[in-house]
C-alpha atoms as a PDB file:
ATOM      1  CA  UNK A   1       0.000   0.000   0.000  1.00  0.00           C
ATOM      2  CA  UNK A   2       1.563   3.772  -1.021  1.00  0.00           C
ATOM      3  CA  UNK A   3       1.019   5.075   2.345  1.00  0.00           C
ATOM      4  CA  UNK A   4       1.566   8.360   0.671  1.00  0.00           C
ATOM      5  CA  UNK A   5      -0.534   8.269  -1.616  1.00  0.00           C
ATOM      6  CA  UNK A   6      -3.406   7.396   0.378  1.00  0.00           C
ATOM      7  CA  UNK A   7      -2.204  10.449   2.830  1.00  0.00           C
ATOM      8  CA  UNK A   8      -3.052  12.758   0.084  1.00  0.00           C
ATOM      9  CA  UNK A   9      -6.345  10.826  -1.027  1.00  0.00           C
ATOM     10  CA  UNK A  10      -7.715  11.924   2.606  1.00  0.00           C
ATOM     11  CA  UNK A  11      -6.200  15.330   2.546  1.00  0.00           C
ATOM     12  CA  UNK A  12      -7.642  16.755  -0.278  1.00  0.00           C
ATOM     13  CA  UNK A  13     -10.888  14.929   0.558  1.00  0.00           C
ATOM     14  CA  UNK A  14     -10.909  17.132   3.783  1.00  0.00           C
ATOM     15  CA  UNK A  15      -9.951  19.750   1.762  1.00  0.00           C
ATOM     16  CA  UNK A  16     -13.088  19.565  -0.116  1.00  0.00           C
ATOM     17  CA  UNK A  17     -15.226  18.504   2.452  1.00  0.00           C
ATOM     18  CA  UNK A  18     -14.009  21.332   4.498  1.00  0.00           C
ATOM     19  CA  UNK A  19     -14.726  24.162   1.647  1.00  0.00           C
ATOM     20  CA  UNK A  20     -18.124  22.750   0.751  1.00  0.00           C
ATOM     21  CA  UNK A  21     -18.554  23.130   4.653  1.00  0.00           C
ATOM     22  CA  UNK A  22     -17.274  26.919   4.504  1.00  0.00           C
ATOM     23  CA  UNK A  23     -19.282  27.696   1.447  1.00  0.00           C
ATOM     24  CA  UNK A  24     -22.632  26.442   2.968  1.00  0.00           C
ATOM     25  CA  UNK A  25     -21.869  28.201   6.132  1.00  0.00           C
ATOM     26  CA  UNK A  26     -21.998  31.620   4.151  1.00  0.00           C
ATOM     27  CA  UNK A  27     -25.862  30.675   2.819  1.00  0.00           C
ATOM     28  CA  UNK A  28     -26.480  29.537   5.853  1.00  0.00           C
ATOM     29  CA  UNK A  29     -25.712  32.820   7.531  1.00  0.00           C
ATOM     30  CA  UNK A  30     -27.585  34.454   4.640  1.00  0.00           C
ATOM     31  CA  UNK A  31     -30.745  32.417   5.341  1.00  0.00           C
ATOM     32  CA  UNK A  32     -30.977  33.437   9.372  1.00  0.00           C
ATOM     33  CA  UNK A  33     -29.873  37.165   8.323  1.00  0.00           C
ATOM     34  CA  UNK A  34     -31.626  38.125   5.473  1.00  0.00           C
ATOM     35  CA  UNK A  35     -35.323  38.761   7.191  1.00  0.00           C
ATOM     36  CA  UNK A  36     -33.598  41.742   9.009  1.00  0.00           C
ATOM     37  CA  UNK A  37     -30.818  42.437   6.250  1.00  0.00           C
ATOM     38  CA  UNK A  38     -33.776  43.656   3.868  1.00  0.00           C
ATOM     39  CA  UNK A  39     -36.814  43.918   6.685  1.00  0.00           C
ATOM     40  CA  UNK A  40     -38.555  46.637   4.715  1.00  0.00           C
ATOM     41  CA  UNK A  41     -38.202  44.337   1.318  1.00  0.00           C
ATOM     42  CA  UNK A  42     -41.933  42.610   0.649  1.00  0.00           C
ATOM     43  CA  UNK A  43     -42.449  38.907   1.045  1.00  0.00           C
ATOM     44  CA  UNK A  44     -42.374  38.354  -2.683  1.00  0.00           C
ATOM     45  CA  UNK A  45     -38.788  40.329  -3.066  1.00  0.00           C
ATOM     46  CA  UNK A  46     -37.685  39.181  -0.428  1.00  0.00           C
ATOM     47  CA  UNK A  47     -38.574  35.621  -2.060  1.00  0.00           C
ATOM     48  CA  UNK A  48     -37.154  36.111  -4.907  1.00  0.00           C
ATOM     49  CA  UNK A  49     -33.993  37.281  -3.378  1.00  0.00           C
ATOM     50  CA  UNK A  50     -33.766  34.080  -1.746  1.00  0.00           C
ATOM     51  CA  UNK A  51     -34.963  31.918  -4.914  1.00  0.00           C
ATOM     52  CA  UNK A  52     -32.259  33.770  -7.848  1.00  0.00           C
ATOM     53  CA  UNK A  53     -29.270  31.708  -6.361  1.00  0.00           C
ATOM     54  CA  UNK A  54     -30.995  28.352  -6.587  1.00  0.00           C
ATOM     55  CA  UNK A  55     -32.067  28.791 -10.114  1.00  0.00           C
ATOM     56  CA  UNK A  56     -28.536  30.842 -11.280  1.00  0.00           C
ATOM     57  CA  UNK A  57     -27.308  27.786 -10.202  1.00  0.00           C
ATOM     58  CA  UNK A  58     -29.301  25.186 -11.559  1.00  0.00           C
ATOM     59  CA  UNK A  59     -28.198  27.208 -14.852  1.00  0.00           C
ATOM     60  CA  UNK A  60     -24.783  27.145 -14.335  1.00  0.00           C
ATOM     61  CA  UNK A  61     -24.517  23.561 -13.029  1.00  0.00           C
ATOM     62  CA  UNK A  62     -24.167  21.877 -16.921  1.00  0.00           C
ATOM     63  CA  UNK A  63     -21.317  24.908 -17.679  1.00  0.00           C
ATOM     64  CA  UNK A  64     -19.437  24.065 -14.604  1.00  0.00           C
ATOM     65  CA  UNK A  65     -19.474  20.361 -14.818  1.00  0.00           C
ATOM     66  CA  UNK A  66     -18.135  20.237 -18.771  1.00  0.00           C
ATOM     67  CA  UNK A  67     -15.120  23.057 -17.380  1.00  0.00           C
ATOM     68  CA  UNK A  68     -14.141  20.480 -15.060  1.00  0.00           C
ATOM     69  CA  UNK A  69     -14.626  17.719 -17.827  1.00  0.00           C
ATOM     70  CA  UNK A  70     -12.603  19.864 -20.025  1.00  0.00           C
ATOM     71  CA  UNK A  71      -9.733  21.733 -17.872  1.00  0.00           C
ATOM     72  CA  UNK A  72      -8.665  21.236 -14.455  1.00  0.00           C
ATOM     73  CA  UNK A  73     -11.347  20.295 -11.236  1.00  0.00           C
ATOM     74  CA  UNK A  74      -9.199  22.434  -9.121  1.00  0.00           C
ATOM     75  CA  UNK A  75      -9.297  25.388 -11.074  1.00  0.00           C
ATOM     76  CA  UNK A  76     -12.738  25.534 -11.369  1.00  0.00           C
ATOM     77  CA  UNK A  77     -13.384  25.163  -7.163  1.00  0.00           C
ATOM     78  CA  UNK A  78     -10.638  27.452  -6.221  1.00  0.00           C
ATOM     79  CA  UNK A  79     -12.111  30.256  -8.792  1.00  0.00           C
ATOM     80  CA  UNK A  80     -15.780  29.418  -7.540  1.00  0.00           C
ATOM     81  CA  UNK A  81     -14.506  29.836  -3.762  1.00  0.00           C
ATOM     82  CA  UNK A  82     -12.803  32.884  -4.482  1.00  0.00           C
ATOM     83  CA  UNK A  83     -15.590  34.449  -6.096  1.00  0.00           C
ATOM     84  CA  UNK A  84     -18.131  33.673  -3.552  1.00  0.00           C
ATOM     85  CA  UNK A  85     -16.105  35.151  -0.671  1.00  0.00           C
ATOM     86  CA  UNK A  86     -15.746  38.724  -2.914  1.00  0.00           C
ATOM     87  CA  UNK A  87     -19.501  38.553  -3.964  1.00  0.00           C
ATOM     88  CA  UNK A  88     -20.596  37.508   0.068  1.00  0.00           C
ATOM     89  CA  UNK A  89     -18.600  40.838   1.032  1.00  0.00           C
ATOM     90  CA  UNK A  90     -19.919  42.664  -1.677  1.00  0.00           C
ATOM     91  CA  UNK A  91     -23.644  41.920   0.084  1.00  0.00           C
ATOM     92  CA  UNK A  92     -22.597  43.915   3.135  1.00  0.00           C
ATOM     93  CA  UNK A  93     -22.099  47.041   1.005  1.00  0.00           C
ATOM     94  CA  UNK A  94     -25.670  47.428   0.801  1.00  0.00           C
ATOM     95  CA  UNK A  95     -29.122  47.241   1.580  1.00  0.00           C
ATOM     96  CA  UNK A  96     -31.080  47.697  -1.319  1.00  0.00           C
ATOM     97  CA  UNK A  97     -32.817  45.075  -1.995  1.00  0.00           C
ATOM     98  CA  UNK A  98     -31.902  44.916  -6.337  1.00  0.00           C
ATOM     99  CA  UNK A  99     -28.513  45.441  -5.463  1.00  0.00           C
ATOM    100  CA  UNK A 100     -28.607  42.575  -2.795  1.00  0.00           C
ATOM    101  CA  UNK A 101     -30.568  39.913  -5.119  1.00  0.00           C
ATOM    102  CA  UNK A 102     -28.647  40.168  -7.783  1.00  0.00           C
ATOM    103  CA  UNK A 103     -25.628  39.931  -5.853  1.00  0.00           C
ATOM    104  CA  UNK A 104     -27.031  37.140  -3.968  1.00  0.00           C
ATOM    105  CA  UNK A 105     -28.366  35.592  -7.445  1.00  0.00           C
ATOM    106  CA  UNK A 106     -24.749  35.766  -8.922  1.00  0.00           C
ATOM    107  CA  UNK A 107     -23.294  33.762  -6.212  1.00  0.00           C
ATOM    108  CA  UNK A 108     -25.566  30.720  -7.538  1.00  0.00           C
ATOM    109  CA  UNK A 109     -22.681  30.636 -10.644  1.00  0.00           C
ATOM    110  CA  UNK A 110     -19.813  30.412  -7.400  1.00  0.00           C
ATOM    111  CA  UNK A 111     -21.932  28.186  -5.827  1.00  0.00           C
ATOM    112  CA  UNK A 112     -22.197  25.671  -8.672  1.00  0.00           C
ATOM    113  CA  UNK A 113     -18.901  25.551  -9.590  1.00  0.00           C
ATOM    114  CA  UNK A 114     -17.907  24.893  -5.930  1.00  0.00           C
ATOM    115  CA  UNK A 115     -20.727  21.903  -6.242  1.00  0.00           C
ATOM    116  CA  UNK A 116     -20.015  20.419  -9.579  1.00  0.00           C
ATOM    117  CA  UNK A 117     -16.284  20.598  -9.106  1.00  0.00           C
ATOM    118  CA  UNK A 118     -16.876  18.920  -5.810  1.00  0.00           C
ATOM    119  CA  UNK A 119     -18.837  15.921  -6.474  1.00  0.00           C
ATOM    120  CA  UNK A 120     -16.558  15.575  -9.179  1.00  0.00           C
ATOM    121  CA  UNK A 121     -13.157  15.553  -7.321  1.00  0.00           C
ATOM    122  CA  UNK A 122     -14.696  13.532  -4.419  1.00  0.00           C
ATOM    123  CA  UNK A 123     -15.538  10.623  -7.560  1.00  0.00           C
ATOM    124  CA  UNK A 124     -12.211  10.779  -8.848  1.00  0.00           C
ATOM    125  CA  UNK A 125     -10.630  10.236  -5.163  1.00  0.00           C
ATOM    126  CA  UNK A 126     -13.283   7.899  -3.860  1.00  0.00           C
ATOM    127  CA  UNK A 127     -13.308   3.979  -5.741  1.00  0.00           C
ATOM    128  CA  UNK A 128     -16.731   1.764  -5.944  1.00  0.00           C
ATOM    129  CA  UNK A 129     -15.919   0.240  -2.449  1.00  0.00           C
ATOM    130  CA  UNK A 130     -16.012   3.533  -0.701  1.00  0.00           C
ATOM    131  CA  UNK A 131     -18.245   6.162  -3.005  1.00  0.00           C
ATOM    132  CA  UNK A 132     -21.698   6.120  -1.466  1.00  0.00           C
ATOM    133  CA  UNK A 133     -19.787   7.213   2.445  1.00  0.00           C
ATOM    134  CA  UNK A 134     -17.824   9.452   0.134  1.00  0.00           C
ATOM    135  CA  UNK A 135     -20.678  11.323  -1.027  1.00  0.00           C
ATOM    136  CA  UNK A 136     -22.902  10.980   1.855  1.00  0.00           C
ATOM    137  CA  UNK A 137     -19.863  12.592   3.568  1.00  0.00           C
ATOM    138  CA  UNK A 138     -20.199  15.228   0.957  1.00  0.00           C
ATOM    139  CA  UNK A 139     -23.466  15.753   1.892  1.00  0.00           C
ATOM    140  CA  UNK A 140     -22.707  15.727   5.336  1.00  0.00           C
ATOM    141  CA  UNK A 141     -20.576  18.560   4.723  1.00  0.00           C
ATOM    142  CA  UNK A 142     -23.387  20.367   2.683  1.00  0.00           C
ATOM    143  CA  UNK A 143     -26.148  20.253   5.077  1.00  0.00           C
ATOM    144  CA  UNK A 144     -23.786  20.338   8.111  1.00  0.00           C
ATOM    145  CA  UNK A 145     -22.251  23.655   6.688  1.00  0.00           C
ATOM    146  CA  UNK A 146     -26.079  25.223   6.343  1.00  0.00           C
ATOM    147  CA  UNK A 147     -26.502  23.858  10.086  1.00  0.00           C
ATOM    148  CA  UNK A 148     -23.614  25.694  11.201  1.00  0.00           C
ATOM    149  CA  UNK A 149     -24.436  28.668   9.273  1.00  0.00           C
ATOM    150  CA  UNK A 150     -27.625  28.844  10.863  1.00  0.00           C
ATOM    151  CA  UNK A 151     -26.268  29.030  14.537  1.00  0.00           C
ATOM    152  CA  UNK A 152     -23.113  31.555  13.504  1.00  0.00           C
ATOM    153  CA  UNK A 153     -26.423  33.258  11.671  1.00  0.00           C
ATOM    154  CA  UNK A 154     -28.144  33.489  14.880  1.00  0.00           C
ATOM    155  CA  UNK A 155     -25.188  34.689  16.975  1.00  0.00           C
ATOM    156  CA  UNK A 156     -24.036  37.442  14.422  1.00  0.00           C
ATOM    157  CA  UNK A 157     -27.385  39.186  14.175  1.00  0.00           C
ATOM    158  CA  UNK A 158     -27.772  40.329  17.653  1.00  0.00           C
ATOM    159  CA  UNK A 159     -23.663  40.798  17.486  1.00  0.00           C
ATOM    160  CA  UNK A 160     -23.517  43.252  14.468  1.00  0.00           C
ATOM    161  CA  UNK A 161     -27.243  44.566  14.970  1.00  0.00           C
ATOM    162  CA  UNK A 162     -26.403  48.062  14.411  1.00  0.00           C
ATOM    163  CA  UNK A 163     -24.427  47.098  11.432  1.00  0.00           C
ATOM    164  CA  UNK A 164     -25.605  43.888   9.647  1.00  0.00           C
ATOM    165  CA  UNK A 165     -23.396  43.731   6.582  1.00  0.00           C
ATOM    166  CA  UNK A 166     -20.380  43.750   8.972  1.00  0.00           C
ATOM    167  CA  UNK A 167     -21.451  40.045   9.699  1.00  0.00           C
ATOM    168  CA  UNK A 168     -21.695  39.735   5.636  1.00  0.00           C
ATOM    169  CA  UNK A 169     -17.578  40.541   5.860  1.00  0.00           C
ATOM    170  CA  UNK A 170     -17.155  38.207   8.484  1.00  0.00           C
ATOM    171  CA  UNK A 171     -18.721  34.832   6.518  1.00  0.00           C
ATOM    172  CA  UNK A 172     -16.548  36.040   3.701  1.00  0.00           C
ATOM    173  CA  UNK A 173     -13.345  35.943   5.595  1.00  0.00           C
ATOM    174  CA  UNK A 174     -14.168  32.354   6.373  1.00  0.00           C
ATOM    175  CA  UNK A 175     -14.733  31.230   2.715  1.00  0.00           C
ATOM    176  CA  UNK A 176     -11.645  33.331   1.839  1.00  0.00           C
ATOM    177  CA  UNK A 177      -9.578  31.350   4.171  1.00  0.00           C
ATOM    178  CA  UNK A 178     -11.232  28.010   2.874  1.00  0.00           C
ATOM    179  CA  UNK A 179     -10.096  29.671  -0.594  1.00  0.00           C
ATOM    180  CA  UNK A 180      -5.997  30.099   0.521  1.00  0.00           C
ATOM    181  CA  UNK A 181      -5.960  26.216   1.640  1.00  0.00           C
ATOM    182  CA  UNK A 182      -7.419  24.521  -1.185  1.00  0.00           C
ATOM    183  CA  UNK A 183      -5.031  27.226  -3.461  1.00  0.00           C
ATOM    184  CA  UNK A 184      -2.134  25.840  -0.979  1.00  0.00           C
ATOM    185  CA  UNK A 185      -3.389  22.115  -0.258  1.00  0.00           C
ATOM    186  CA  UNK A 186      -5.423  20.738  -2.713  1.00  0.00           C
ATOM    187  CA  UNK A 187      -4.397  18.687  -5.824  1.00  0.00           C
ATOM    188  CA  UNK A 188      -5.430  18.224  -8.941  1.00  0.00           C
ATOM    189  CA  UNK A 189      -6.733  14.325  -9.574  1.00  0.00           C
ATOM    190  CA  UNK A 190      -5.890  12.479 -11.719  1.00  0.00           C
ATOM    191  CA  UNK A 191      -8.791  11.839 -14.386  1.00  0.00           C
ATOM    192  CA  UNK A 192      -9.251  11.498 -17.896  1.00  0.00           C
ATOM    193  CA  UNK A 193      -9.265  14.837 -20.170  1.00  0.00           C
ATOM    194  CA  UNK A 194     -12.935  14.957 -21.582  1.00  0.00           C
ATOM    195  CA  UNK A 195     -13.811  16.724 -25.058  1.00  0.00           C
ATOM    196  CA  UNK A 196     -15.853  19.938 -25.017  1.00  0.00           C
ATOM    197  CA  UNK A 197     -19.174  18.676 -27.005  1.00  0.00           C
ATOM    198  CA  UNK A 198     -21.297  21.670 -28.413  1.00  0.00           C
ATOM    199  CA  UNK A 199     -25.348  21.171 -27.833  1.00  0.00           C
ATOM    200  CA  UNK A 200     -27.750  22.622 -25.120  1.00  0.00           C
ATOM    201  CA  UNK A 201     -28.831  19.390 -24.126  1.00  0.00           C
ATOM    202  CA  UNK A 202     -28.369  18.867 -20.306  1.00  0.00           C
ATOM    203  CA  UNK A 203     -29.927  15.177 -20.307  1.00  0.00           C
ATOM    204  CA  UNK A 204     -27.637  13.963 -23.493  1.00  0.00           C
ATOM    205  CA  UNK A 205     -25.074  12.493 -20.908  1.00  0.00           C
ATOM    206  CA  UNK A 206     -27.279  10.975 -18.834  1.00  0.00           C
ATOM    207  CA  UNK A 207     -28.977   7.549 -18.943  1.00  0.00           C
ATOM    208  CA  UNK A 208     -32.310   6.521 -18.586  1.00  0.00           C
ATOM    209  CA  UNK A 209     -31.828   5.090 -15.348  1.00  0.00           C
ATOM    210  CA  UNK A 210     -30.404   8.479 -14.052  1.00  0.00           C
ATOM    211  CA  UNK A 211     -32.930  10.808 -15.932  1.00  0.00           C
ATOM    212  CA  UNK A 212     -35.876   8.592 -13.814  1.00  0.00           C
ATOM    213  CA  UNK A 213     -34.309  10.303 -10.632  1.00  0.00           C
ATOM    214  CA  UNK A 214     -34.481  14.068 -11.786  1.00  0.00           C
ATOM    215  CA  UNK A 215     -38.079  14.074 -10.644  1.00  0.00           C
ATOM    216  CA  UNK A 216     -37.780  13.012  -7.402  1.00  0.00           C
ATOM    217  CA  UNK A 217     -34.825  15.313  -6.841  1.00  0.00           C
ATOM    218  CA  UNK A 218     -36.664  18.415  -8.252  1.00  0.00           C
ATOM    219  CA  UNK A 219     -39.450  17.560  -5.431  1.00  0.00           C
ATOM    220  CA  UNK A 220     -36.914  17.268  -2.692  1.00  0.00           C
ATOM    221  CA  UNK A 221     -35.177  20.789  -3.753  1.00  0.00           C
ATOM    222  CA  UNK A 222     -38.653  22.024  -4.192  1.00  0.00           C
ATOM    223  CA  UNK A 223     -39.189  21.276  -0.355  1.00  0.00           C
ATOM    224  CA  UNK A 224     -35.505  22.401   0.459  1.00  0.00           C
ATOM    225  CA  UNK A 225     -36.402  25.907  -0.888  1.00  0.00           C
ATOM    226  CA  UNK A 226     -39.491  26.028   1.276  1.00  0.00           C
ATOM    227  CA  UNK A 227     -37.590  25.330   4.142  1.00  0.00           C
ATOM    228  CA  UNK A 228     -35.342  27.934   3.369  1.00  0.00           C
ATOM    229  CA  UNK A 229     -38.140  30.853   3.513  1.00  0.00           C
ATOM    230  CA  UNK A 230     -39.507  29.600   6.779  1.00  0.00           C
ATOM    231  CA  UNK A 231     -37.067  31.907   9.131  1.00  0.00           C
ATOM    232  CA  UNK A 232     -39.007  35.127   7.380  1.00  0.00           C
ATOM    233  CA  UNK A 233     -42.079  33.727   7.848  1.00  0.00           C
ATOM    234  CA  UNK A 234     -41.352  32.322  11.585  1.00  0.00           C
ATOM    235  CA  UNK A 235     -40.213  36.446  12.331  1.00  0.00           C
ATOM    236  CA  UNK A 236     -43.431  37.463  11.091  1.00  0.00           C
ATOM    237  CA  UNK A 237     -45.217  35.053  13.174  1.00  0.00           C
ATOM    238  CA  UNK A 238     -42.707  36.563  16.245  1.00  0.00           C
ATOM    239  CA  UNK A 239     -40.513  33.740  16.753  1.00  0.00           C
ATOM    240  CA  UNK A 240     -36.976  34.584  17.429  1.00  0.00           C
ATOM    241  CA  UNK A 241     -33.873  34.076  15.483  1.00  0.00           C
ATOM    242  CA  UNK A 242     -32.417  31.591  18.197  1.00  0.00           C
ATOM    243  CA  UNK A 243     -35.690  29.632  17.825  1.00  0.00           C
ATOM    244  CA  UNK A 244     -35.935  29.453  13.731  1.00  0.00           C
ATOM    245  CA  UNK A 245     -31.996  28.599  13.908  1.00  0.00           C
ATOM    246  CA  UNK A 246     -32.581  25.747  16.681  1.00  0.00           C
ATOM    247  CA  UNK A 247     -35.541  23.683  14.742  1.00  0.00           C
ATOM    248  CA  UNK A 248     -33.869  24.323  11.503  1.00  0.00           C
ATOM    249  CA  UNK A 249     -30.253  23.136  12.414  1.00  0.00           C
ATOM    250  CA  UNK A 250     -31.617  20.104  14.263  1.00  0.00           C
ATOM    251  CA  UNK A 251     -33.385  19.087  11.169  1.00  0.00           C
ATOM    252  CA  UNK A 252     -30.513  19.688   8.925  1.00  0.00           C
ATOM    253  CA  UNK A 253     -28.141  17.458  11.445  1.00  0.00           C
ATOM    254  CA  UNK A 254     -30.312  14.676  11.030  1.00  0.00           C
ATOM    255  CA  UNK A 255     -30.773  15.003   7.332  1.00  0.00           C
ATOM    256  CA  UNK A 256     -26.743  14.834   7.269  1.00  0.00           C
ATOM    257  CA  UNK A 257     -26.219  12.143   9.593  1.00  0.00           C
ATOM    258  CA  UNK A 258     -28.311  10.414   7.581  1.00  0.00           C
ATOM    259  CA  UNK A 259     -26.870  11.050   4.527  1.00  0.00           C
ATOM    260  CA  UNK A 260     -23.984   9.267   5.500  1.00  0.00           C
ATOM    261  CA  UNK A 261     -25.564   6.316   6.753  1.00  0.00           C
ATOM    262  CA  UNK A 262     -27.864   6.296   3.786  1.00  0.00           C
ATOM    263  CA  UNK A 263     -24.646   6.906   1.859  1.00  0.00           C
ATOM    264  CA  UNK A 264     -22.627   3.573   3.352  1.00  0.00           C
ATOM    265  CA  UNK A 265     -26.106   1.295   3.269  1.00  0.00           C
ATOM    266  CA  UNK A 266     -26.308   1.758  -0.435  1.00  0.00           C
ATOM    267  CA  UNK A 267     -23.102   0.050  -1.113  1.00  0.00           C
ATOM    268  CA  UNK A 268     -24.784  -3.154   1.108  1.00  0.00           C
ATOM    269  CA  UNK A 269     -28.100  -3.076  -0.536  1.00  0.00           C
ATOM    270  CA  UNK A 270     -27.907  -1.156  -3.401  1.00  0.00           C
ATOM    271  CA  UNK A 271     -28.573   2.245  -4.372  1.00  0.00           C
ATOM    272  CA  UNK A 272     -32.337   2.071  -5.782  1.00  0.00           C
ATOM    273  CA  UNK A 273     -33.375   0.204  -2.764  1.00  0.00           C
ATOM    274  CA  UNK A 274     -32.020   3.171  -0.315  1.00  0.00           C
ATOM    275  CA  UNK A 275     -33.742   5.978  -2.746  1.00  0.00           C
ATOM    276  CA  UNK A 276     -36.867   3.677  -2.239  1.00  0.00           C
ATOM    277  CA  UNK A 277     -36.515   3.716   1.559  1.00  0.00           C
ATOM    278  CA  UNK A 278     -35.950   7.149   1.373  1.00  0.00           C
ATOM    279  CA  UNK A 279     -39.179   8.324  -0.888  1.00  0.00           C
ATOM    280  CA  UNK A 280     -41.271   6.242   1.926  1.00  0.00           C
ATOM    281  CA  UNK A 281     -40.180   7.971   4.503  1.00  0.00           C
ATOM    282  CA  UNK A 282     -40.436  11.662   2.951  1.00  0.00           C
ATOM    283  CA  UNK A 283     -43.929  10.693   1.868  1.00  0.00           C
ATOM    284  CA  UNK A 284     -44.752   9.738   5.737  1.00  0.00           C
ATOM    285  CA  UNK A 285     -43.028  12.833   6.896  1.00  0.00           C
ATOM    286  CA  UNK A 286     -45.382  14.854   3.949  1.00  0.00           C
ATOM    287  CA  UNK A 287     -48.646  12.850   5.513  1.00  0.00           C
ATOM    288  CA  UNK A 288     -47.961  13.232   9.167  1.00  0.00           C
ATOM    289  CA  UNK A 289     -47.442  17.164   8.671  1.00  0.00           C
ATOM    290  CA  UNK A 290     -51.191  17.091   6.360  1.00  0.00           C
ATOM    291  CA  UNK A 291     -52.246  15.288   9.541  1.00  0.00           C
ATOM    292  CA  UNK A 292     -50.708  17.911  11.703  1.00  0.00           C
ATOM    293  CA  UNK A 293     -52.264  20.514  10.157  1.00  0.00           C
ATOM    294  CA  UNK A 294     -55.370  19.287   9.680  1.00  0.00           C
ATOM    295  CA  UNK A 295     -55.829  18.414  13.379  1.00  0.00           C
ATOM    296  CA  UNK A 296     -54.574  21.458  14.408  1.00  0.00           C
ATOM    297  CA  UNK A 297     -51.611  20.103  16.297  1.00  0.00           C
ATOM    298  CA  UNK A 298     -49.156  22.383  14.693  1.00  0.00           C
ATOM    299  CA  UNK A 299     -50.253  26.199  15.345  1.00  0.00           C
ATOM    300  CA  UNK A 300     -48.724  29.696  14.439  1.00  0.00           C
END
C-alpha cells in the first residue's frame, strides 16, 4: 500500500469537504440574516432574493461540470470559492434590496462551480468500495455547513445589529480562508481529459436510469427551498432568530447524519433500494405534517 498516496487521497478529501462546509456556512448565515438584512423588502422580493441563487445555479450547473470535464477540477473550485467570498462581502455594502438579489443571485454561478467541481473531485478520489460514504460525507458537509451557518447566523445578528453587513464581511473571511488552503493544499486528480461537445442538451449524458431520478430530486429541492423561507415567515409570526436557527439546524443534522448512513447502506443493498426507503419515509413525513395541520396540532 503507497502510504503516501493514500495520505493525500484523505487530505484533499478534507480539503473539499471542508470548503463545501465553509461555502454552505456563508448561505447559511444568509438564510438566518436576510429577514432583518432587507426587513422593509416585501415577502415576494424578499422571495425572490432568496430563490435567484438556486435557479442561477441550476443554470450554471451543466457549464461548470463540462469546465471540469474539459480543464482542471481544481481550477474551477478554487475560482468558484474565491468568487463567492468577494460577492458575500460585496452583500454587506448594501441594503437595497436589487442590489442585494442580484448579488445574492450571482453567487448561484460560485456556488455551482464549488458543487459540480466537488462531487466531481470527491468521484475521482473515492473507488466503488467507498463512493456512497464518500458522497454521503459530501453531503454531510453540505447540510452540516447550512446547520452551522444557521447558529453563527443566529449569533451574528444580535452581534452586528447596528451594522448587519459587517457580519456579511465576516462569513466572507471564512470562505476566503477556505479559498488560501485549497489554493495551498489541494491537488489536482488524476482523471481522464474529456472533449468539449457543443449542444444545449443537459440530459444527453445521462442515462435513462439516471434521468428517472431528476423528478424526485426536483421535489426534494422544491421542499428544500421552502424550508429555506420559513425563518421570514417564523419572524413574522414573532418567533426569534435563536428559535428558527434551533428547529432548523436540528433538522438539517439529522438530514446529514443520515446522509452518511444512507450513503454507506447503499453500497450493502444497493442504491435504488435506499432511494426507495428514502421516498417512503419523505412521503410519511409529507402525511404526518397534512395530519398535523389538519388536526390542528401544529399552530402559528
Amino acid at each position: 500500500m503507497n502510504v503516501k498516496a493514500v495520505f493525500g487521497v484523505r487530505r484533499d478529501l478534507a480539503v473539499l469537504y471542508l470548503s463545501m462546509l465553509t461555502s454552505r456556512v456563508g448561505f447559511g448565515v444568509i438564510i438566518i440574516i436576510f429577514p432583518a438584512y432587507i426587513s422593509g423588502a416585501s415577502d415576494l422580493a424578499a422571495a425572490s432574493a432568496l430563490a435567484l441563487y438556486p435557479l442561477v445555479e441550476a443554470a450554471t450547473a451543466l457549464p461548470a461540470g463540462r469546465l471540469c470535464d474539459t480543464k482542471d477540477r481544481k481550477i474551477v473550485f478554487v475560482a468558484s470559492l474565491g468568487f463567492m467570498a468577494l460577492l458575500m462581502a460585496s452583500i454587506g455594502l448594501t441594503r437595497n434590496i436589487y442590489a442585494v438579489a442580484s448579488i445574492h443571485a450571482v453567487m448561484g454561478v460560485g456556488a455551482a462551480g464549488v458543487t459540480v467541481s466537488t462531487l466531481t473531485m470527491v468521484t475521482d478520489l473515492t473507488g466503488k468500495d467507498n463512493r456512497g460514504a464518500g458522497m454521503g460525507t459530501f453531503d454531510f458537509a453540505n447540510v452540516g455547513g447550512y446547520a452551522l451557518g444557521l447558529v453563527i447566523g443566529a449569533k451574528l445578528e444580535p452581534l452586528f445589529s447596528a451594522d448587519l453587513g459587517s457580519a456579511f464581511f465576516v462569513t466572507a473571511t471564512a470562505i476566503a480562508f477556505a479559498f488560501a488552503v485549497a489554493v495551498v493544499v489541494l491537488r489536482e486528480p488524476f482523471h481522464p481529459q474529456g472533449k468539449l461537445e457543443s449542444g444545449l442538451n443537459p440530459f444527453k449524458a445521462l442515462d435513462a436510469q439516471a434521468t428517472s431520478t431528476l423528478p424526485i430530486w426536483l421535489g426534494v429541492t422544491t421542499l428544500l427551498g421552502t424550508v429555506f423561507f420559513l425563518p421570514r415567515a417564523f419572524n413574522r409570526a414573532g418567533i426569534g432568530t435563536g428559535s428558527t436557527a434551533g428547529l432548523l439546524v436540528l433538522g438539517v443534522v439529522l438530514l446529514g447524519l443520515g446522509a452518511v448512513g444512507f450513503g454507506a447502506l447503499s453500497f450493502r443493498i444497493g442504491r435504488d433500494r435506499v432511494m426507495l426507503i428514502g421516498i417512503s419515509g419523505l412521503l410519511g413525513l409529507l402525511f404526518a405534517l397534512s395530519f398535523s395541520f389538519e388536526r390542528g396540532c401544529i399552530r402559528s
